[in-house]
C-alpha atoms as a PDB file:
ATOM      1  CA  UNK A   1     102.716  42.893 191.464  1.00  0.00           C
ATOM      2  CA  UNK A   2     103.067  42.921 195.132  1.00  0.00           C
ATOM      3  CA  UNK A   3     106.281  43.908 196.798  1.00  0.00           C
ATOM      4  CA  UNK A   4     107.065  42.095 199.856  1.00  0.00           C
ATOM      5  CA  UNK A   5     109.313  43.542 202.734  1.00  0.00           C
ATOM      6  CA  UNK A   6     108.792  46.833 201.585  1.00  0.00           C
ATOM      7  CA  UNK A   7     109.378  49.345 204.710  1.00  0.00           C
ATOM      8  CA  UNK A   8     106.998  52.260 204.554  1.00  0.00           C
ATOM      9  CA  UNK A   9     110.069  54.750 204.519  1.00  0.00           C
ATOM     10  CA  UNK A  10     108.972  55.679 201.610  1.00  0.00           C
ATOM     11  CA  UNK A  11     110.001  59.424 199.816  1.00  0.00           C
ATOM     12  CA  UNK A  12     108.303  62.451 201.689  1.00  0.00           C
ATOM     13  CA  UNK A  13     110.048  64.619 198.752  1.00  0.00           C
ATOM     14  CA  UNK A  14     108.449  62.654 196.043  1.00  0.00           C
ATOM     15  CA  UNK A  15     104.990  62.425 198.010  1.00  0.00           C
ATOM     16  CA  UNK A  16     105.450  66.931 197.874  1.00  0.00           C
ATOM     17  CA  UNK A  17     106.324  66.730 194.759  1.00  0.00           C
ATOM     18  CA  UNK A  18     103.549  64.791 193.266  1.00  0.00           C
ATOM     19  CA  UNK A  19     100.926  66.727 195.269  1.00  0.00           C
ATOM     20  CA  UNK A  20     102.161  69.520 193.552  1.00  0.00           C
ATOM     21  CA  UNK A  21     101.668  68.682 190.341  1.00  0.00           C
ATOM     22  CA  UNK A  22      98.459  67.012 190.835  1.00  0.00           C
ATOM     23  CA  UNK A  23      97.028  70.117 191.737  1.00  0.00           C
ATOM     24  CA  UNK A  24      98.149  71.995 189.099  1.00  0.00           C
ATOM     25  CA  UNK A  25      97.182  69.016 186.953  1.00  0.00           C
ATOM     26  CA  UNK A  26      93.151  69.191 188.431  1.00  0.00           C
ATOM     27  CA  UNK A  27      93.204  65.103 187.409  1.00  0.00           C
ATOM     28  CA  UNK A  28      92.880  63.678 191.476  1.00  0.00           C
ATOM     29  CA  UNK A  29      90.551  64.958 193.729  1.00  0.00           C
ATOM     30  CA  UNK A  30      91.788  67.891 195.951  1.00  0.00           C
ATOM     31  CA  UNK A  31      90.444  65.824 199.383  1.00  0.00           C
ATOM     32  CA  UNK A  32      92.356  63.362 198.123  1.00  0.00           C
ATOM     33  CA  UNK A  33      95.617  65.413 198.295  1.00  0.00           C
ATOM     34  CA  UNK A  34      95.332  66.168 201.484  1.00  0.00           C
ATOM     35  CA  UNK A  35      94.238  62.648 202.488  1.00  0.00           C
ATOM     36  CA  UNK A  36      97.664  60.949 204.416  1.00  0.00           C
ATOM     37  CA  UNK A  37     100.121  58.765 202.168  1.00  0.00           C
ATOM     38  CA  UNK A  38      99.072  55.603 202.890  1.00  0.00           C
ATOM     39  CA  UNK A  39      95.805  56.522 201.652  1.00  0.00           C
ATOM     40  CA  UNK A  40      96.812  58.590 198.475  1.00  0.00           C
ATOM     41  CA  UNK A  41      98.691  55.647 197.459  1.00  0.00           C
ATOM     42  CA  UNK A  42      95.818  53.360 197.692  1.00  0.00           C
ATOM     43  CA  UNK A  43      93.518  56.244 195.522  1.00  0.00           C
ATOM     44  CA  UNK A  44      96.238  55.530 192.824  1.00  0.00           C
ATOM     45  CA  UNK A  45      95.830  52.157 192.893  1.00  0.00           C
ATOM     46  CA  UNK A  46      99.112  51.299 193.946  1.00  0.00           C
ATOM     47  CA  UNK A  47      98.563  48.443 196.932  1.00  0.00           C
ATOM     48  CA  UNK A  48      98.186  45.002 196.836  1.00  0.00           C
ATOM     49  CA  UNK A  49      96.445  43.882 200.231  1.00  0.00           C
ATOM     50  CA  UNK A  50      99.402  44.781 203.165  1.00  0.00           C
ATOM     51  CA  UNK A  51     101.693  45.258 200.664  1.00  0.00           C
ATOM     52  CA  UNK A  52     102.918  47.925 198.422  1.00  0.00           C
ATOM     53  CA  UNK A  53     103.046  47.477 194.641  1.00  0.00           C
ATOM     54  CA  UNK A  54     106.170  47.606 192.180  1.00  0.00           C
ATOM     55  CA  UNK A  55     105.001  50.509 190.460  1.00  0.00           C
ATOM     56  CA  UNK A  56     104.321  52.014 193.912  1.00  0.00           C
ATOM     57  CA  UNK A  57     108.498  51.056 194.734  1.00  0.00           C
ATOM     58  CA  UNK A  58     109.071  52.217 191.002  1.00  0.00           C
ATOM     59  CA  UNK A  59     107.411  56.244 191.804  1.00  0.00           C
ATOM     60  CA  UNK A  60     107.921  56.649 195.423  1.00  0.00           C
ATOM     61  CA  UNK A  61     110.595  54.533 197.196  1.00  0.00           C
ATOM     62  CA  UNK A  62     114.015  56.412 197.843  1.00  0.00           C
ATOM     63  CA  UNK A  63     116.305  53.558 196.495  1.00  0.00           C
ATOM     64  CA  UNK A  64     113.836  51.311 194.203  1.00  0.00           C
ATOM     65  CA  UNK A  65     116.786  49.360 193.070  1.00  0.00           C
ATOM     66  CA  UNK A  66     116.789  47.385 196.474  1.00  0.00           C
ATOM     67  CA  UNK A  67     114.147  45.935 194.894  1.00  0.00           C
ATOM     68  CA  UNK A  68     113.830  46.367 191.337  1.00  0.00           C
ATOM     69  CA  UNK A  69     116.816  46.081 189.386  1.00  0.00           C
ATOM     70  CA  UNK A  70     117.981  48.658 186.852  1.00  0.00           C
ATOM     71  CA  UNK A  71     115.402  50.588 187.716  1.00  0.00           C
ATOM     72  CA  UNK A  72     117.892  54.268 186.759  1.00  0.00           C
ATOM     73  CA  UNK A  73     118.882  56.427 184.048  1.00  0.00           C
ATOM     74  CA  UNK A  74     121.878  56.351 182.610  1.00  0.00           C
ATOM     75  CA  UNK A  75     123.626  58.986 180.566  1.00  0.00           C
ATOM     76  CA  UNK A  76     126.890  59.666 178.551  1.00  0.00           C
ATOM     77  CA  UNK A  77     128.585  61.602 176.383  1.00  0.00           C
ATOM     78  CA  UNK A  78     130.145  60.156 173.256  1.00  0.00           C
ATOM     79  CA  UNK A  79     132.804  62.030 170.642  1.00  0.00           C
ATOM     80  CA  UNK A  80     132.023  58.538 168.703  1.00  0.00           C
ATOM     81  CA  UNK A  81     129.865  55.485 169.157  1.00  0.00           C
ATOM     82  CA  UNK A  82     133.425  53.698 171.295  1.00  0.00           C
ATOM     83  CA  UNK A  83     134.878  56.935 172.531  1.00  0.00           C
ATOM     84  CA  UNK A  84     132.505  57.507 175.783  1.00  0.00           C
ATOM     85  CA  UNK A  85     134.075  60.963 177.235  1.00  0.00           C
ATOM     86  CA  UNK A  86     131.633  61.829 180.361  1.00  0.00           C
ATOM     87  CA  UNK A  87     128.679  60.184 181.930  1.00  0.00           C
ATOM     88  CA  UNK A  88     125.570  60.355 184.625  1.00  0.00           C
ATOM     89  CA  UNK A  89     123.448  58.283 186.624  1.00  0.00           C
ATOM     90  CA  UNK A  90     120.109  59.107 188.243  1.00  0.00           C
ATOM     91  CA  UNK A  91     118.926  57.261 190.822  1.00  0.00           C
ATOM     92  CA  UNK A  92     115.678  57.329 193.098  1.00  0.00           C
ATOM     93  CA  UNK A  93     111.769  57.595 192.230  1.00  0.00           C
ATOM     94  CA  UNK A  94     111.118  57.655 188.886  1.00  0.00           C
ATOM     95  CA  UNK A  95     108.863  61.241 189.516  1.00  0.00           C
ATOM     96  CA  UNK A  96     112.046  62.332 190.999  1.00  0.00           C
ATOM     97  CA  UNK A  97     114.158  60.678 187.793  1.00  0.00           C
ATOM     98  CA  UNK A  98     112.104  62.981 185.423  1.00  0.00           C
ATOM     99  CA  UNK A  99     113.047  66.267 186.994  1.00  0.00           C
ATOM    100  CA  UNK A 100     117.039  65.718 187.288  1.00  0.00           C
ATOM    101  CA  UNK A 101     117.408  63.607 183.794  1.00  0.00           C
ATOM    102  CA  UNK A 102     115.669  66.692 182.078  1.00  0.00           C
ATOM    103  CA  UNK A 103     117.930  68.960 184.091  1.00  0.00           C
ATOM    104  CA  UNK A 104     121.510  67.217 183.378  1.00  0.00           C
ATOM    105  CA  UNK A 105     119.833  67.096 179.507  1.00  0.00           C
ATOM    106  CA  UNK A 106     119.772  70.758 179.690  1.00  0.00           C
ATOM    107  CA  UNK A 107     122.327  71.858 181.540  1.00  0.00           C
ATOM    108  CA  UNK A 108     125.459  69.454 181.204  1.00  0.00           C
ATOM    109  CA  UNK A 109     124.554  67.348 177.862  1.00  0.00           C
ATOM    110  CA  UNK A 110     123.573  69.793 174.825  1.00  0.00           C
ATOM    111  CA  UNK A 111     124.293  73.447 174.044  1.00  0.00           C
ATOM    112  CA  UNK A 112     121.852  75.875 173.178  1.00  0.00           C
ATOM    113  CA  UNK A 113     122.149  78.365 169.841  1.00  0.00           C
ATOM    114  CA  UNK A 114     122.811  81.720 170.899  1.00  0.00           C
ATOM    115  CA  UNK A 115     121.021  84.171 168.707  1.00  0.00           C
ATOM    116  CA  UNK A 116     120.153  87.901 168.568  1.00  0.00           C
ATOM    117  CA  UNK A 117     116.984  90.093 167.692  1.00  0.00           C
ATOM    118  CA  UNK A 118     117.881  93.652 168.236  1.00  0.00           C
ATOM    119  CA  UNK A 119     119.577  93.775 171.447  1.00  0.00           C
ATOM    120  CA  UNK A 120     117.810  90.399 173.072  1.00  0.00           C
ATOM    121  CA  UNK A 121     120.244  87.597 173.391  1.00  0.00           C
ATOM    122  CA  UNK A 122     118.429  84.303 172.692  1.00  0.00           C
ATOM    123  CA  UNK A 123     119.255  80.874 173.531  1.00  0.00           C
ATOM    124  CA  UNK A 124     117.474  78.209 171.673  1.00  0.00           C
ATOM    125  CA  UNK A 125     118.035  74.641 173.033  1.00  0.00           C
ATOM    126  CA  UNK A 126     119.305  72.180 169.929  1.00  0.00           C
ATOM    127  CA  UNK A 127     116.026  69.227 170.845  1.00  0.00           C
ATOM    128  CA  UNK A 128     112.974  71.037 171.580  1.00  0.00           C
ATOM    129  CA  UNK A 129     112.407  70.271 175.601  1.00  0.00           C
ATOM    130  CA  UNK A 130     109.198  69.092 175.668  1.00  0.00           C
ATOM    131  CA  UNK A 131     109.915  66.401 173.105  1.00  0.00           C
ATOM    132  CA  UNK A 132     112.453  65.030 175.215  1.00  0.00           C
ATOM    133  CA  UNK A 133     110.305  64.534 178.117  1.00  0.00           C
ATOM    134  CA  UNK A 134     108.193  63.362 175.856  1.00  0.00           C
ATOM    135  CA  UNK A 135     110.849  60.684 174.867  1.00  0.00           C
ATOM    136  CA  UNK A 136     112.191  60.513 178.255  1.00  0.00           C
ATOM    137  CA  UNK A 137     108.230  59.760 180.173  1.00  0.00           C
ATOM    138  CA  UNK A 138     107.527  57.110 177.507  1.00  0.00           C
ATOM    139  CA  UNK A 139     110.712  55.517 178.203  1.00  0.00           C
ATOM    140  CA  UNK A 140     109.899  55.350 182.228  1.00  0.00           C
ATOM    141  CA  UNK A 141     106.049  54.258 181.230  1.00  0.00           C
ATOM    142  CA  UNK A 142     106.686  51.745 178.903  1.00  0.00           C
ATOM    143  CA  UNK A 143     110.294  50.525 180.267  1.00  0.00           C
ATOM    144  CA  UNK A 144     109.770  46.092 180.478  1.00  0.00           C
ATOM    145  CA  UNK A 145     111.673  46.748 184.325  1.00  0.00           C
ATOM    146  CA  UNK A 146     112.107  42.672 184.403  1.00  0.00           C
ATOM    147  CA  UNK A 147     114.770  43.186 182.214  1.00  0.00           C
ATOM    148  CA  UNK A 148     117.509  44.646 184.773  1.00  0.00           C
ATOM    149  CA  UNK A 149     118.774  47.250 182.108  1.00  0.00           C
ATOM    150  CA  UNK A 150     118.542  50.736 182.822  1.00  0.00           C
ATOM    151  CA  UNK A 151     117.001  53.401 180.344  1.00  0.00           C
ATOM    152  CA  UNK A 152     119.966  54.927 178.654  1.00  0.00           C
ATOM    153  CA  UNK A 153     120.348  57.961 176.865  1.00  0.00           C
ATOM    154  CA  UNK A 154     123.134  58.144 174.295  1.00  0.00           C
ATOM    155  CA  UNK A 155     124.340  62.374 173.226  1.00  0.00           C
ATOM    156  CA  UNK A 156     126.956  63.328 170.696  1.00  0.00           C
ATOM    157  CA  UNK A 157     127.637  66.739 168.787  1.00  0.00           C
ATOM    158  CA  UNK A 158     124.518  66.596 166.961  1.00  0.00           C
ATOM    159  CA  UNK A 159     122.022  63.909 167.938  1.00  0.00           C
ATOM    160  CA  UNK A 160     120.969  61.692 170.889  1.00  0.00           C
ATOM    161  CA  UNK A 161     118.713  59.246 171.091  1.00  0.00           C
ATOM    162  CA  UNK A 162     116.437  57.162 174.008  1.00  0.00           C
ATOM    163  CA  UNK A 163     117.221  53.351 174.509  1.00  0.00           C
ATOM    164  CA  UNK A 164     114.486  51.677 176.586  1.00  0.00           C
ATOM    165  CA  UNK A 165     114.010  47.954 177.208  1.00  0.00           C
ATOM    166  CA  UNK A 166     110.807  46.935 175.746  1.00  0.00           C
ATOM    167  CA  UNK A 167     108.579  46.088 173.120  1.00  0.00           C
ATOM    168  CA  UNK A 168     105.248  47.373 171.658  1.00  0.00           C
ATOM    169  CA  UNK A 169     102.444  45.821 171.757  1.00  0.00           C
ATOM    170  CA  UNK A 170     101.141  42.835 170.090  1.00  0.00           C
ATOM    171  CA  UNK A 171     100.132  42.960 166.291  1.00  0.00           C
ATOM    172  CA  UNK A 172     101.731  47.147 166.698  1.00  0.00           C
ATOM    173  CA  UNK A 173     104.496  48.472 164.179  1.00  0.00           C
ATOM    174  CA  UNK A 174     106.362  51.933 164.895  1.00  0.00           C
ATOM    175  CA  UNK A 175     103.680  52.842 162.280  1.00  0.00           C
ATOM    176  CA  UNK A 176     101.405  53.166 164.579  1.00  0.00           C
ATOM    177  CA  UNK A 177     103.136  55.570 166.560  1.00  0.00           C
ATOM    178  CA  UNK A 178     103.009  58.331 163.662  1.00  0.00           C
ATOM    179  CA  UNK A 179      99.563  58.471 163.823  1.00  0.00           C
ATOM    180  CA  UNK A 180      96.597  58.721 166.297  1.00  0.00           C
ATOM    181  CA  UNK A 181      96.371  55.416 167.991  1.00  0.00           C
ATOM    182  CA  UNK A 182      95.183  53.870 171.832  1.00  0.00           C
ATOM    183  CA  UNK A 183      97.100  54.867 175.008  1.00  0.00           C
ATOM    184  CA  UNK A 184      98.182  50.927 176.044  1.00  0.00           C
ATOM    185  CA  UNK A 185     101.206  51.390 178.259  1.00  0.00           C
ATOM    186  CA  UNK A 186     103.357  48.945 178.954  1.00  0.00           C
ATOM    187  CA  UNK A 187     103.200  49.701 183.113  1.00  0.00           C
ATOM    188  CA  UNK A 188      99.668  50.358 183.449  1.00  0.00           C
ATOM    189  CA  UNK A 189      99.930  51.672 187.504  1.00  0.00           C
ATOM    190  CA  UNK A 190     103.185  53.662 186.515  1.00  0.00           C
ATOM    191  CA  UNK A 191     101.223  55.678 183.799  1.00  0.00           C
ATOM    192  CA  UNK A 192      98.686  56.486 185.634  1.00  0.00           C
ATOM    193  CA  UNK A 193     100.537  58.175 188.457  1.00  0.00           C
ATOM    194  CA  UNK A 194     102.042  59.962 185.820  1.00  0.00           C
ATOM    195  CA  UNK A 195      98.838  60.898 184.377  1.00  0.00           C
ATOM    196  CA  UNK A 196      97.122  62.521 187.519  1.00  0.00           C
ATOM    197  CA  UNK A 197     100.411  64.183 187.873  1.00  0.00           C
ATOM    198  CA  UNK A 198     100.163  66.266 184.605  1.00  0.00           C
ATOM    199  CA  UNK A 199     103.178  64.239 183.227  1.00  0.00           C
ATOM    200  CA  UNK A 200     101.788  62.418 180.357  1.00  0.00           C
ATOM    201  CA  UNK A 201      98.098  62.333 178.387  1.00  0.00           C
ATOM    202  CA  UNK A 202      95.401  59.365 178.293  1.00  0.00           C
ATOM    203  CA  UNK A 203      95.261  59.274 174.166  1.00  0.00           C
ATOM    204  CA  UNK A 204      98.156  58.177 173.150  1.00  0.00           C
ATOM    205  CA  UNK A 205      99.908  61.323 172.111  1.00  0.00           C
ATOM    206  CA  UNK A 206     103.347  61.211 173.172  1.00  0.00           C
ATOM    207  CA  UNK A 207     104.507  60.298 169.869  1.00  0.00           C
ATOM    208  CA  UNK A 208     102.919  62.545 168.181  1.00  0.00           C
ATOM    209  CA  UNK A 209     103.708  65.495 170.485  1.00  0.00           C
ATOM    210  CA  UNK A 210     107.393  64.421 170.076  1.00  0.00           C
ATOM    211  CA  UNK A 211     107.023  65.078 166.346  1.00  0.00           C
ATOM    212  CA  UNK A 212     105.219  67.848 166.238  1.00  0.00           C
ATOM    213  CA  UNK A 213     107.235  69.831 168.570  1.00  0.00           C
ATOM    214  CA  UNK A 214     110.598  68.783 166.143  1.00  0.00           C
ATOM    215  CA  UNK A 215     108.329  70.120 163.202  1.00  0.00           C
ATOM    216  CA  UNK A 216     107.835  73.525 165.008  1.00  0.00           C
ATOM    217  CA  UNK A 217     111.579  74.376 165.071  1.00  0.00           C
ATOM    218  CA  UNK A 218     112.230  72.843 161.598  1.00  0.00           C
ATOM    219  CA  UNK A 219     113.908  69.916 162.941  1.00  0.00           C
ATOM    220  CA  UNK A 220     114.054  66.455 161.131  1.00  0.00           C
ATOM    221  CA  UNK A 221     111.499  63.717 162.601  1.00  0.00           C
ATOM    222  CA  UNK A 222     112.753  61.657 165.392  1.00  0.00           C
ATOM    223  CA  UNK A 223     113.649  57.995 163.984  1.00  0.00           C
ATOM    224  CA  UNK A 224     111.353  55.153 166.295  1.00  0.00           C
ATOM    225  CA  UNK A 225     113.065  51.645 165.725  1.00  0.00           C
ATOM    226  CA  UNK A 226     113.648  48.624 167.427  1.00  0.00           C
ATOM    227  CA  UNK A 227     117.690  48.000 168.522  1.00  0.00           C
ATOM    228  CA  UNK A 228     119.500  44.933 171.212  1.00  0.00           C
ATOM    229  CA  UNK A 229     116.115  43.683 172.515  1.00  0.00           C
ATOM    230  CA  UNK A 230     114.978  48.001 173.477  1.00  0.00           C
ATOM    231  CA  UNK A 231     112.878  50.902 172.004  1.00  0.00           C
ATOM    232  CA  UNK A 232     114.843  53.455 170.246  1.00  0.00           C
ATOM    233  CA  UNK A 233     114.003  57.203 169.987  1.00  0.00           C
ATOM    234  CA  UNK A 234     116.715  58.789 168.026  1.00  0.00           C
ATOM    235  CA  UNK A 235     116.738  62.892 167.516  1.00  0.00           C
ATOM    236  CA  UNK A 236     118.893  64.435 165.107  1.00  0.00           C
ATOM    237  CA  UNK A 237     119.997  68.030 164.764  1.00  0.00           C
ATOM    238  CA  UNK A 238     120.362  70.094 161.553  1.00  0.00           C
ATOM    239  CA  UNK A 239     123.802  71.438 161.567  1.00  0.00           C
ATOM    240  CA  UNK A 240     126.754  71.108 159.049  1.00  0.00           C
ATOM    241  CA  UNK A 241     127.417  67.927 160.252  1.00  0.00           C
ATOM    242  CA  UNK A 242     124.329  66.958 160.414  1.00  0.00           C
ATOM    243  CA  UNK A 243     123.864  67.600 156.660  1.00  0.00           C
ATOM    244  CA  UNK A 244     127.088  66.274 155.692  1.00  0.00           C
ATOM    245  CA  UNK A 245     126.268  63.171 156.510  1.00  0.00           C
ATOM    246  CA  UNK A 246     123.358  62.915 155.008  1.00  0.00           C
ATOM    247  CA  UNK A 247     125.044  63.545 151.707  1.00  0.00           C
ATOM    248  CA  UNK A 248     124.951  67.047 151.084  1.00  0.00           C
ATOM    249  CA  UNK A 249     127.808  69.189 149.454  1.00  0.00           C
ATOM    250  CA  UNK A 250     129.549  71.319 151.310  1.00  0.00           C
ATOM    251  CA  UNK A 251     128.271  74.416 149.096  1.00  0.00           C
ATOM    252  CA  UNK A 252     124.905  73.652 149.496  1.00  0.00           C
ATOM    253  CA  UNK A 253     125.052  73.153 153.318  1.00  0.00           C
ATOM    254  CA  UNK A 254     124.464  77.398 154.004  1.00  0.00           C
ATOM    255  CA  UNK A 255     121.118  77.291 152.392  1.00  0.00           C
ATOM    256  CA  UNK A 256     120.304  74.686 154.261  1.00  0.00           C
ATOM    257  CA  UNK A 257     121.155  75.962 157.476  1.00  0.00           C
ATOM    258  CA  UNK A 258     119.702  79.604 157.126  1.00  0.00           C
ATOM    259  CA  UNK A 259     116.370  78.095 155.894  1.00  0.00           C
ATOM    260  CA  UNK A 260     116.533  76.185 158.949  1.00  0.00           C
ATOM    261  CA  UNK A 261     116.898  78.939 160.979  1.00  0.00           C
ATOM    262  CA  UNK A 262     114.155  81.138 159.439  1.00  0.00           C
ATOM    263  CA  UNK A 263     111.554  79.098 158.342  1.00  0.00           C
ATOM    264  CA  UNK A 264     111.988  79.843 154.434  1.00  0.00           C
ATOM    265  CA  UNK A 265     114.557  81.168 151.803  1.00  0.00           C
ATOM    266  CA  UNK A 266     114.287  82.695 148.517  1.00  0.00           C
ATOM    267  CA  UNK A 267     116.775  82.895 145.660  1.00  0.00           C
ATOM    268  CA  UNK A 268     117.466  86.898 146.194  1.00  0.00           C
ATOM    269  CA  UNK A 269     118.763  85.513 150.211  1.00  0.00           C
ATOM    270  CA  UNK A 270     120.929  82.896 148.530  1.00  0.00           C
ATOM    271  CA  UNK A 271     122.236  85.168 146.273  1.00  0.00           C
ATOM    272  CA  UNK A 272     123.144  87.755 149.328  1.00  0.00           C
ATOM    273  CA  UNK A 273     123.837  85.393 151.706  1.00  0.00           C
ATOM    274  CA  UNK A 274     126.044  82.847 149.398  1.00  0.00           C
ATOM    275  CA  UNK A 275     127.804  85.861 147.253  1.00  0.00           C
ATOM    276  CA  UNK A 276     126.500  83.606 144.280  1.00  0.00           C
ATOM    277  CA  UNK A 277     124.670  84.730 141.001  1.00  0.00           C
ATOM    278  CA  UNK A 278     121.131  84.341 140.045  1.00  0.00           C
ATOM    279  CA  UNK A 279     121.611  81.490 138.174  1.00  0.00           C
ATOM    280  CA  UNK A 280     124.088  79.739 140.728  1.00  0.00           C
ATOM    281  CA  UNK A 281     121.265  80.491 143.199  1.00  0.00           C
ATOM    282  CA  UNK A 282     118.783  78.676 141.451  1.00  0.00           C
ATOM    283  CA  UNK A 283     121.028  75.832 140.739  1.00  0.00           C
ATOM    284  CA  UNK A 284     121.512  75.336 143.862  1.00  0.00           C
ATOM    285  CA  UNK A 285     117.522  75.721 145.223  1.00  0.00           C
ATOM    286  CA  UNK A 286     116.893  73.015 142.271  1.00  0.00           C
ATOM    287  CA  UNK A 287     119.143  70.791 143.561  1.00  0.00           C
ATOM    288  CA  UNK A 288     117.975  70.373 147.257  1.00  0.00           C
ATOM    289  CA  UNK A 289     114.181  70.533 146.213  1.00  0.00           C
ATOM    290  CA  UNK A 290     115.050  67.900 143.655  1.00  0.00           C
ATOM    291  CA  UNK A 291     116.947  66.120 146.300  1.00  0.00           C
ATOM    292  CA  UNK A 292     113.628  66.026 148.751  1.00  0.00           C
ATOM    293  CA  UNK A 293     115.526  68.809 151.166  1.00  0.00           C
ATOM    294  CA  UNK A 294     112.977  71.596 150.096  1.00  0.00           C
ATOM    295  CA  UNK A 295     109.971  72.532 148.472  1.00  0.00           C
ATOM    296  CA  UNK A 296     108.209  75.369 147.494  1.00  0.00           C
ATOM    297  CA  UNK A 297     105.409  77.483 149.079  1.00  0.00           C
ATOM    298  CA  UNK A 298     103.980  80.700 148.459  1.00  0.00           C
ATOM    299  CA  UNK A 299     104.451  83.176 145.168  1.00  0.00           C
ATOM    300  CA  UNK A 300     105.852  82.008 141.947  1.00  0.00           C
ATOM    301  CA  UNK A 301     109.111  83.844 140.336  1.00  0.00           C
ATOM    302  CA  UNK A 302     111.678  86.251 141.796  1.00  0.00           C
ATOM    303  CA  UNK A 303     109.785  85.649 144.963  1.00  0.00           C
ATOM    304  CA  UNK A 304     109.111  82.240 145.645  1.00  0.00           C
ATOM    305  CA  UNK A 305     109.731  80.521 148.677  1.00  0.00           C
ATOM    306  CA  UNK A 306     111.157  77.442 150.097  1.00  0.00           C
ATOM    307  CA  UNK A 307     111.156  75.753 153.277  1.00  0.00           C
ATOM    308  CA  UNK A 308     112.310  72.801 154.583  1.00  0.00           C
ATOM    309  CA  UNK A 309     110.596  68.961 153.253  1.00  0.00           C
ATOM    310  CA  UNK A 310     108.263  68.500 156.761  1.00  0.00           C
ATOM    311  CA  UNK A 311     108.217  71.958 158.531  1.00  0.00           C
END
């Protein structure tokens, strides 16, 4: 849609910025790169006649809220669902939005795991990056921006989750998102900018990314539901708390966690790590498998290994 009254004043940061990637990206022609801005933007598709688009507003303007409300991210912190203790906004181009949501995410919103092999200090972040931008660039792709709601991202201890106005398409379930299925964003010009700048893929994948890259590091599968009229994307952390409240005794929490953290357990590791017997040990390894926390893999007997239901 065109955008009337637009000034040309538009972001010379975001114009470097997408050049950039789109380079490193090899998806828009390197003549085209160097071609002025006015003319990149019509390569991308994103001018109507004399007149810039909304997705052109949306991805390069400095302030695309003089046109396009709600057009931000909005962040907070939250001890409990009413008890809201810090928060963030971030304003400007949406290619600009991706680079200081991620950073806030990382540096002001979660803490990373500390951990140590040998004498190399190693800090794990609690959500696997790349499935937040994940989360995060589906959110800006697919955002309905008629709506006048900002994306908003929700973080306590041990979970956070993506709220995006919108709805999938017609005749889709979140079913379809678990499994291989057609690229059909909701902002057609938006997504492609964000294709030929490396951002996001053409097939459809972003789901599946998201989950895969929770898999790698053992963590449960993001929940995709439907919440107030928005898309939800909802991560959750193992930790104590974490296991808690998903009904787990307190006991039985450790084996949990340390399977978590190294991919498998065995009985002989519960036994030294709990200071329980064999039998306790096994107990308690029957109890989560038959509880659909773990299952077995590999060798049969003293040896036999668990891992986590889904990693």
């Amino acid at each position: 849609m065109p955008v009337p009254g637009v000034a040309a004043d538009l972001s010379a940061e975001t114009f470097d910025l997408f050049r950039q990637r789109a380079a490193k990206s090899g998806r828009v022609d390197e003549q085209v790169l160097h071609d002025s801005n006015e003319a990149l933007l019509d390569n991308l598709n994103l001018v109507e006649g004399d007149y810039l688009k909304q997705a052109a507003v949306l991805l390069f303007h400095p302030t695309p809220e003089k046109f396009i409300t709600g057009a931000y991210v909005k962040i907070g912190f939250f001890a409990t669902d009413d008890d809201l203790r810090y928060q963030d906004e971030v304003h400007g181009p949406l290619l600009l939005q991706v680079e200081r949501t991620l950073d806030l995410l990382q540096t002001k919103y979660t803490k990373a795991q500390v951990r140590y092999e040998g004498a190399n200090r190693l800090e794990e972040p609690p959500f696997p990056v790349a499935a937040l931008r994940e989360a995060l660039l589906n959110a800006l792709a697919h955002k309905d921006y008629s709506g006048g709601t900002p994306i908003q991202i929700s973080v306590y201890e041990h979970h956070l989750q993506f709220w995006n106005e919108g709805h999938l398409p017609d005749t889709w379930t979140v079913e379809n998102l678990l499994c291989k299925h057609p690229s059909k964003p909701f902002n057609p010009d938006v997504a492609n900018t964000l294709l030929r700048a490396g951002y996001i893929e053409s097939w459809g994948r972003g789901t599946l990314k998201i989950l895969n890259e929770c898999r790698a590091i053992h963590l449960p599968a993001p929940r995709f539901y439907f919440e107030a009229s928005g898309f939800v994307v909802a991560f959750a952390e193992y930790s104590p708390v974490y296991w808690r409240q998903q009904g787990v005794r307190a006991d039985l929490v450790p084996v949990l966690l340390y399977t978590r953290q190294h991919g498998s357990i065995t009985n002989t590791v519960v036994q030294q790590q709990l200071g329980v017997s064999k039998p306790t040990a096994t107990r308690y390894l029957g109890e989560l498998e038959k509880g659909g926390y773990l299952q077995k893999t590999g060798t049969r007997g003293a040896g036999t290994e668990y891992r986590l239901i889904g990693s």
